[in-house]
PDB file of N, CA and C in Angstrom:
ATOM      1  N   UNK A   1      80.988 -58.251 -45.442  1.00  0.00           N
ATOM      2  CA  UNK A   1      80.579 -58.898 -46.667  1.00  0.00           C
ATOM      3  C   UNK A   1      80.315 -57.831 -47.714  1.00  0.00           C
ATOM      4  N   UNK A   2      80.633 -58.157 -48.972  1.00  0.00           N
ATOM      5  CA  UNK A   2      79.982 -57.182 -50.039  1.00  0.00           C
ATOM      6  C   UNK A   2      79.053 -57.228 -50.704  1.00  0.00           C
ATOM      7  N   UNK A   3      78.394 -56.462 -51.367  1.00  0.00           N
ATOM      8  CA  UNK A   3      77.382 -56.213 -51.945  1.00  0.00           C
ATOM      9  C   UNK A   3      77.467 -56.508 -53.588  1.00  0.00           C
ATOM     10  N   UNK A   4      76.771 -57.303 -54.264  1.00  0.00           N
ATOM     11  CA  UNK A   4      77.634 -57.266 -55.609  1.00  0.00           C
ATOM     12  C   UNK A   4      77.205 -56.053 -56.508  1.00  0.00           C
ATOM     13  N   UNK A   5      77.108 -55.350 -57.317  1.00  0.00           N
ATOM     14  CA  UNK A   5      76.554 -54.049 -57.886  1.00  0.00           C
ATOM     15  C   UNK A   5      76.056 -55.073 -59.238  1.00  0.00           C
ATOM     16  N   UNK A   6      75.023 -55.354 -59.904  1.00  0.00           N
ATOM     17  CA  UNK A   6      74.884 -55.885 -60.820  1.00  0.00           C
ATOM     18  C   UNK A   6      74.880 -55.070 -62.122  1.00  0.00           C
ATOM     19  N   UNK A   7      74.621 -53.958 -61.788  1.00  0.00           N
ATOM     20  CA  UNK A   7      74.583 -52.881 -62.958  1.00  0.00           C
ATOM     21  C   UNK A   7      74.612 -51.887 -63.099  1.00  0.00           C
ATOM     22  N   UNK A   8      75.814 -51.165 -61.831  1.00  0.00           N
ATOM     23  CA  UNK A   8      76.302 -50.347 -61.609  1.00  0.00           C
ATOM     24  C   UNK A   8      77.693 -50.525 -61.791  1.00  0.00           C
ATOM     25  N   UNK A   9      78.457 -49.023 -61.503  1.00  0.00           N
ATOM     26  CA  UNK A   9      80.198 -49.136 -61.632  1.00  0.00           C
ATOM     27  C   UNK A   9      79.969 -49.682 -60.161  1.00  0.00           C
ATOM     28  N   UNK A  10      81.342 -50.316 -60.045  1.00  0.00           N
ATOM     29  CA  UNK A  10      81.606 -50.883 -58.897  1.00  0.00           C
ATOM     30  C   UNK A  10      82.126 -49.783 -58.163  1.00  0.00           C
ATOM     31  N   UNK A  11      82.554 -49.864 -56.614  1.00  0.00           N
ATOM     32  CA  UNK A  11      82.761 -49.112 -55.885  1.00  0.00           C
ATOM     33  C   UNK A  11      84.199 -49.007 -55.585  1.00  0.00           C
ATOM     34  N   UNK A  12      85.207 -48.215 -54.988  1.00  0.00           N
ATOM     35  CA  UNK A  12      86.743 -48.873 -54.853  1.00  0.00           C
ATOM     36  C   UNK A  12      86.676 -49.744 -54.065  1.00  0.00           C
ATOM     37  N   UNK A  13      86.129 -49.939 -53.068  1.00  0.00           N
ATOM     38  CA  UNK A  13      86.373 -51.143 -51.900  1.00  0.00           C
ATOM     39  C   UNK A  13      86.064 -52.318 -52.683  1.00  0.00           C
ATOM     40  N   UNK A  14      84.868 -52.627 -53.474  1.00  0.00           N
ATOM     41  CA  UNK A  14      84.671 -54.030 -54.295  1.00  0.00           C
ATOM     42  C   UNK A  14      85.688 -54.441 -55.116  1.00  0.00           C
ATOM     43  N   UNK A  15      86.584 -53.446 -56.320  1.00  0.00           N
ATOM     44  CA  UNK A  15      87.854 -53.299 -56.870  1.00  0.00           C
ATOM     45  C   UNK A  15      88.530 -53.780 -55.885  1.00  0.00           C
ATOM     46  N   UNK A  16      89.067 -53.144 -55.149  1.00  0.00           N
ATOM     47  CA  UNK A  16      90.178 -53.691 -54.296  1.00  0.00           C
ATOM     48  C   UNK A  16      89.825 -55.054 -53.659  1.00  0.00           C
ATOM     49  N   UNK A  17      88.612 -55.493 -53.601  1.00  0.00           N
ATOM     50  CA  UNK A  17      88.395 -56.987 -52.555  1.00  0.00           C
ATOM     51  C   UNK A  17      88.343 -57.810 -54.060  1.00  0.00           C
ATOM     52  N   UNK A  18      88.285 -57.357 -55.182  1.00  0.00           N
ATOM     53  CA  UNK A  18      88.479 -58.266 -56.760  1.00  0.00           C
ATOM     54  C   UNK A  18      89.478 -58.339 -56.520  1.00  0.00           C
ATOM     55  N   UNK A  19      91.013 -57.496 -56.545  1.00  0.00           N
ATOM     56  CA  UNK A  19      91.380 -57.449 -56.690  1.00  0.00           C
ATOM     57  C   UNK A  19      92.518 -58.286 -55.813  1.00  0.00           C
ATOM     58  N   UNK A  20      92.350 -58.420 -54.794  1.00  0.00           N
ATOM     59  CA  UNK A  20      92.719 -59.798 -53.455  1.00  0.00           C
ATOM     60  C   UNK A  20      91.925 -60.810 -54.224  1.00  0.00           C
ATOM     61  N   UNK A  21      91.196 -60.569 -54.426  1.00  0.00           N
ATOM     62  CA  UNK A  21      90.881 -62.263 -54.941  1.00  0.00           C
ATOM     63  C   UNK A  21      91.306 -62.631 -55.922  1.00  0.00           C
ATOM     64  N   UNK A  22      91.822 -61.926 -57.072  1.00  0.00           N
ATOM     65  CA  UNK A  22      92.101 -62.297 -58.223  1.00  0.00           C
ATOM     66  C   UNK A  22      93.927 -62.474 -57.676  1.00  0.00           C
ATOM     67  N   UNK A  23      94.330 -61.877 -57.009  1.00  0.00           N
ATOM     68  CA  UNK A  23      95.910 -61.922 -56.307  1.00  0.00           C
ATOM     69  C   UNK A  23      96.012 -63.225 -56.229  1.00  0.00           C
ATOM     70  N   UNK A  24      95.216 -63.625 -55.016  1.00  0.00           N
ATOM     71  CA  UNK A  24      95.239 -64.743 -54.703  1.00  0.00           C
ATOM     72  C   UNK A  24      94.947 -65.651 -55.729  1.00  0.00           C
ATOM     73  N   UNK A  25      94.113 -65.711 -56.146  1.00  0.00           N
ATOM     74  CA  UNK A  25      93.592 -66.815 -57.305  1.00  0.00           C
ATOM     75  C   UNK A  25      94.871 -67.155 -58.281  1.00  0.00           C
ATOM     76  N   UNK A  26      95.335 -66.292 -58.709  1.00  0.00           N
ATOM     77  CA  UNK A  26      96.920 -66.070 -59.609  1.00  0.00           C
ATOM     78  C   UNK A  26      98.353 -66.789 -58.962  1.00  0.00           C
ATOM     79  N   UNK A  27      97.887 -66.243 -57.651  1.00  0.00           N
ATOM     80  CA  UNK A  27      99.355 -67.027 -56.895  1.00  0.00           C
ATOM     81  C   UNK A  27      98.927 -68.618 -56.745  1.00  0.00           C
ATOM     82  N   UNK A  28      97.892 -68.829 -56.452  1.00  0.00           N
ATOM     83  CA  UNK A  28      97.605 -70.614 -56.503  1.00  0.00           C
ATOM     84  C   UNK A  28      97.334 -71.313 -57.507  1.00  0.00           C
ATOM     85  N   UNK A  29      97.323 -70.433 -58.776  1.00  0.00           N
ATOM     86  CA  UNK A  29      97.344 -71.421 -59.797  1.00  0.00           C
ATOM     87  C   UNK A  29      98.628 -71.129 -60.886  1.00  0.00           C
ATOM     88  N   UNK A  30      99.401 -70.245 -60.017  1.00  0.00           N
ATOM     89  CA  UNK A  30     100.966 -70.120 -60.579  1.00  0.00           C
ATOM     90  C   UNK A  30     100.715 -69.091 -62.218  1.00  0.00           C
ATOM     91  N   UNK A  31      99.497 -67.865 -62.142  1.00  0.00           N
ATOM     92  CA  UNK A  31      99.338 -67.408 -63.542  1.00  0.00           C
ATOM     93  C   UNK A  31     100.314 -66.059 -63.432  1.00  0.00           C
ATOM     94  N   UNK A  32     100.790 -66.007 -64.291  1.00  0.00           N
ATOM     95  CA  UNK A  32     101.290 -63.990 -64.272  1.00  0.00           C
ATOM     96  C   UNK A  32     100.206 -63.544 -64.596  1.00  0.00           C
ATOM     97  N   UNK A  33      99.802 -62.141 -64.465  1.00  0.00           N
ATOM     98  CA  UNK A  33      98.343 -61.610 -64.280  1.00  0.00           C
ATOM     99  C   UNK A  33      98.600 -61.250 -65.399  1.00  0.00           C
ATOM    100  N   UNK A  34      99.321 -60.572 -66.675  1.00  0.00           N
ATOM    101  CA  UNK A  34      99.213 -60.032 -67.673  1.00  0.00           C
ATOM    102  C   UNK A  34      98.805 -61.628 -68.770  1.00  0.00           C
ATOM    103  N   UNK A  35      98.971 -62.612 -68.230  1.00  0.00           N
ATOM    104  CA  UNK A  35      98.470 -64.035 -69.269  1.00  0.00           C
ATOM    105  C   UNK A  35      96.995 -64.167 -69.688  1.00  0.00           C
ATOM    106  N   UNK A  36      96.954 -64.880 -70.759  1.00  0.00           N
ATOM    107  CA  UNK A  36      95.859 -64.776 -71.327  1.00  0.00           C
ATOM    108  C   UNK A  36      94.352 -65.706 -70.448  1.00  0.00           C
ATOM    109  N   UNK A  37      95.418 -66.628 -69.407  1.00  0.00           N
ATOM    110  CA  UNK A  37      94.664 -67.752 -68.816  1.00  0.00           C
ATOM    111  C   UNK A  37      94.130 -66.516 -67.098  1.00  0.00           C
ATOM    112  N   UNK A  38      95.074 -65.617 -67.125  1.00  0.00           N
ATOM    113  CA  UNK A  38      94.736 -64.623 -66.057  1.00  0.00           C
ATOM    114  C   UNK A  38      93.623 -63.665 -66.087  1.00  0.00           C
ATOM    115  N   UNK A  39      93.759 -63.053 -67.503  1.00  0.00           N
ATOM    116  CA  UNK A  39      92.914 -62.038 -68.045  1.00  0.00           C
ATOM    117  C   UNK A  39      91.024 -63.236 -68.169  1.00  0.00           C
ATOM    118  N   UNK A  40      91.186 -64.934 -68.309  1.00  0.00           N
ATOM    119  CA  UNK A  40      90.099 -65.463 -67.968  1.00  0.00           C
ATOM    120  C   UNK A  40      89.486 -65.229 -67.104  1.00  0.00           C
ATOM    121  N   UNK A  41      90.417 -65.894 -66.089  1.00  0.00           N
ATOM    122  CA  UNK A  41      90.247 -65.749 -65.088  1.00  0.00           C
ATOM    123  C   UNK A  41      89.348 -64.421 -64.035  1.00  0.00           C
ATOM    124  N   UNK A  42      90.111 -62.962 -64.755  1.00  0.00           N
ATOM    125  CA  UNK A  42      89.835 -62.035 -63.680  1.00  0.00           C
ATOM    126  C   UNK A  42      88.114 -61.659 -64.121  1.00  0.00           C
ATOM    127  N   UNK A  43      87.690 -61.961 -65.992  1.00  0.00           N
ATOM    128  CA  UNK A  43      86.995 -62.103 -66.093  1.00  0.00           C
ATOM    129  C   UNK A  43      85.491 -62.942 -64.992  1.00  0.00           C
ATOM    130  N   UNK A  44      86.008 -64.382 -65.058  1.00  0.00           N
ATOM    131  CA  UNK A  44      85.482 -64.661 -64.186  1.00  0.00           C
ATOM    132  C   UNK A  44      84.981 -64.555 -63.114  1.00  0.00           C
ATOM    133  N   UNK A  45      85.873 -64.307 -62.496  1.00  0.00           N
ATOM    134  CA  UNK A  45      85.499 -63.724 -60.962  1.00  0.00           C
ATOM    135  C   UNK A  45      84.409 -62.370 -61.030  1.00  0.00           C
ATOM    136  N   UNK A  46      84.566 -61.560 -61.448  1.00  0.00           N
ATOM    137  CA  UNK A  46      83.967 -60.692 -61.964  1.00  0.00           C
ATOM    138  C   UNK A  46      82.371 -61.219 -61.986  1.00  0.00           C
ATOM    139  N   UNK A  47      82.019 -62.014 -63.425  1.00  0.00           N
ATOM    140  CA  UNK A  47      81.235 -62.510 -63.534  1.00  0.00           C
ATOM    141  C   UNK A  47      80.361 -63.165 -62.623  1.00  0.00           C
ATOM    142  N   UNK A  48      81.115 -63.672 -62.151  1.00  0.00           N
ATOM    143  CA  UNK A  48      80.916 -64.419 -60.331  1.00  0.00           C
ATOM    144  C   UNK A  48      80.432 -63.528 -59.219  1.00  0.00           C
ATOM    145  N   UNK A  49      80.963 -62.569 -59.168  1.00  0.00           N
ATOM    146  CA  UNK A  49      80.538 -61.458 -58.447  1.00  0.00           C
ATOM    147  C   UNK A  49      79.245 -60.581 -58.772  1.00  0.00           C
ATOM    148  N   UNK A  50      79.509 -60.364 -59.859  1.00  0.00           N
ATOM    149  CA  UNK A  50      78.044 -59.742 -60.501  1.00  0.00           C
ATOM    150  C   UNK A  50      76.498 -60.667 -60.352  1.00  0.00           C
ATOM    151  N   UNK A  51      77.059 -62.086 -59.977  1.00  0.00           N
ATOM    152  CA  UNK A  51      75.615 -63.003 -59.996  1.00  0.00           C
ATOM    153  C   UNK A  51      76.083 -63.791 -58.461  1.00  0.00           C
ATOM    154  N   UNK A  52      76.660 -62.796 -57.955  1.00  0.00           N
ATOM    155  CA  UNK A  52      75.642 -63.329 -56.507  1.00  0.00           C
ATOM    156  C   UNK A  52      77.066 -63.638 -55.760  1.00  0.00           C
ATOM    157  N   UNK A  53      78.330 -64.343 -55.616  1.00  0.00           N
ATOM    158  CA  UNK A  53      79.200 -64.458 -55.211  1.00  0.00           C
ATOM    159  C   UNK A  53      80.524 -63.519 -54.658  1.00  0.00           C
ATOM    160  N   UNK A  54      79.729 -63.116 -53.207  1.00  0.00           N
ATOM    161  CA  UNK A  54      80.188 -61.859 -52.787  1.00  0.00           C
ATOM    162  C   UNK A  54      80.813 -61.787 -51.780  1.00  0.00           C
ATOM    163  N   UNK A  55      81.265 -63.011 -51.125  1.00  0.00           N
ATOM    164  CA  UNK A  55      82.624 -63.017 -50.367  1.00  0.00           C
ATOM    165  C   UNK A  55      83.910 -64.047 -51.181  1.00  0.00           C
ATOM    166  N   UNK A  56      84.464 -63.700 -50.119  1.00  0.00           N
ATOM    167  CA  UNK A  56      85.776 -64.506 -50.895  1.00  0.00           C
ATOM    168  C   UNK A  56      85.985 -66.280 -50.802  1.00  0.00           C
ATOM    169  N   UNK A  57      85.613 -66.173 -49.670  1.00  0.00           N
ATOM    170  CA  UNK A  57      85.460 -67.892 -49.670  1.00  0.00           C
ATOM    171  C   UNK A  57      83.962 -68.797 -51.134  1.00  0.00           C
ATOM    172  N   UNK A  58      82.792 -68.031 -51.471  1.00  0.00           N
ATOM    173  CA  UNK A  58      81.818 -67.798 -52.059  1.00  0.00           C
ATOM    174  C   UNK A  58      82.736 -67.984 -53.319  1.00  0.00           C
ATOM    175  N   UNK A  59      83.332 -66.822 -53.833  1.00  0.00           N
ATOM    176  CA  UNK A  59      84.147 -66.724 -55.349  1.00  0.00           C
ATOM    177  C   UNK A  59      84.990 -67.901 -55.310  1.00  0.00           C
ATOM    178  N   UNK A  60      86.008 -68.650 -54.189  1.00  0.00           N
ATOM    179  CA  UNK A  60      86.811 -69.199 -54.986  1.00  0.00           C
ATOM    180  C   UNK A  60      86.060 -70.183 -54.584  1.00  0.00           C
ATOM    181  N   UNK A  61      85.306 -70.855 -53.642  1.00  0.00           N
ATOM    182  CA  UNK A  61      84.300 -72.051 -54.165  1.00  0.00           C
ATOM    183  C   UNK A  61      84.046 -72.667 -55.774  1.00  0.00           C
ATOM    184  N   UNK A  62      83.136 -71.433 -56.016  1.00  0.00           N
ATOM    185  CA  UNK A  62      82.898 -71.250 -57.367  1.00  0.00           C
ATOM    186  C   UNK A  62      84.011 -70.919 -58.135  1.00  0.00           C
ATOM    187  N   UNK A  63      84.990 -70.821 -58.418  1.00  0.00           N
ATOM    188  CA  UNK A  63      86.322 -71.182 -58.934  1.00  0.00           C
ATOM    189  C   UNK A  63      87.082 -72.175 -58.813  1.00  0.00           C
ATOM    190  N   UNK A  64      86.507 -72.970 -58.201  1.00  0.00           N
ATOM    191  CA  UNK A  64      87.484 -74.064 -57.892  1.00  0.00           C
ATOM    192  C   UNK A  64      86.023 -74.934 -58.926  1.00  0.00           C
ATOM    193  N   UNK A  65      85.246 -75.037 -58.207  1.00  0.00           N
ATOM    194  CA  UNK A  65      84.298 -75.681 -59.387  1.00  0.00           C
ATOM    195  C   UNK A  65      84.497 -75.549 -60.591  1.00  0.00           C
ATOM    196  N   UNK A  66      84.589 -74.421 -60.722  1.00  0.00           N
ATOM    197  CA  UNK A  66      84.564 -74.034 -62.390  1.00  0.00           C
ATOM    198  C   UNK A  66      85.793 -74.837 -62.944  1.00  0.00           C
ATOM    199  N   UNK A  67      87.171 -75.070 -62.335  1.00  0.00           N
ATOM    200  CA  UNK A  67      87.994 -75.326 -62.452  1.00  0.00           C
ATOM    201  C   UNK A  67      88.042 -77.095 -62.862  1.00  0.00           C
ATOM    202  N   UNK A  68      87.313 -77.590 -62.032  1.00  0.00           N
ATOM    203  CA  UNK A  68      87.112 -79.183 -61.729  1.00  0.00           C
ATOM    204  C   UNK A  68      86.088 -79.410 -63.579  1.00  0.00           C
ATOM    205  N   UNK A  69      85.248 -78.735 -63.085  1.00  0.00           N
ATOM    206  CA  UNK A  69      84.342 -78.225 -64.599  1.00  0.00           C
ATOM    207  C   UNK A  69      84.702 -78.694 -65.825  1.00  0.00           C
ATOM    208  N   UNK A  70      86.085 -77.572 -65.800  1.00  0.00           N
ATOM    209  CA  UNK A  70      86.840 -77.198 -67.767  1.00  0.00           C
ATOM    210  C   UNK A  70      87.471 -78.375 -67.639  1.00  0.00           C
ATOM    211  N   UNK A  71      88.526 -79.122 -66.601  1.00  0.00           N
ATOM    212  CA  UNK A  71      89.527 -79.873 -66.614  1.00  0.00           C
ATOM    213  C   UNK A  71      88.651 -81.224 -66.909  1.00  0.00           C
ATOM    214  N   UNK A  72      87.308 -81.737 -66.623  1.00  0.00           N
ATOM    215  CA  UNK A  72      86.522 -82.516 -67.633  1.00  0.00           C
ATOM    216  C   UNK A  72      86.370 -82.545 -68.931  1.00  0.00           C
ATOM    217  N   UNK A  73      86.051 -81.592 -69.529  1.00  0.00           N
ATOM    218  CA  UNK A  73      86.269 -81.421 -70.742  1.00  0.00           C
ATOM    219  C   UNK A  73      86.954 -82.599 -71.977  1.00  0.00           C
TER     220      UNK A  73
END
């Protein structure tokens, strides 16, 4: 499990486990990562991570919520 760093640089291993998650997150919602709905996105997760959501099943929970969320709107 990881640790989230709230206000520190992150570490490479946390980068790289963002970075699977944001992979993944991109391939299931069909984004190219350079898109503007991607660059939300990686935001997010991020954000997500910094407040407490520090495995991967944890982040896309809370991404999928978030998701159910906006599409109310």
């Amino acid at each position: 499990m990881n640790t989230p760093a709230f206000n520190a640089a992150m570490e490479p291993r946390e980068l790289d486990f963002l970075q699977h998650v944001f992979d993944a997150a991109c391939a299931e919602r069909g984004l190219s990562g350079e898109s503007t709905a991607a660059k939300n996105l990686a935001a997010e997760i991020i954000d997500l991570y910094q407040h407490g959501a520090c495995d991967e099943g944890a982040l896309q929970h809370r991404l999928d919520l978030s998701g159910l969320l906006k599409s109310q709107d």
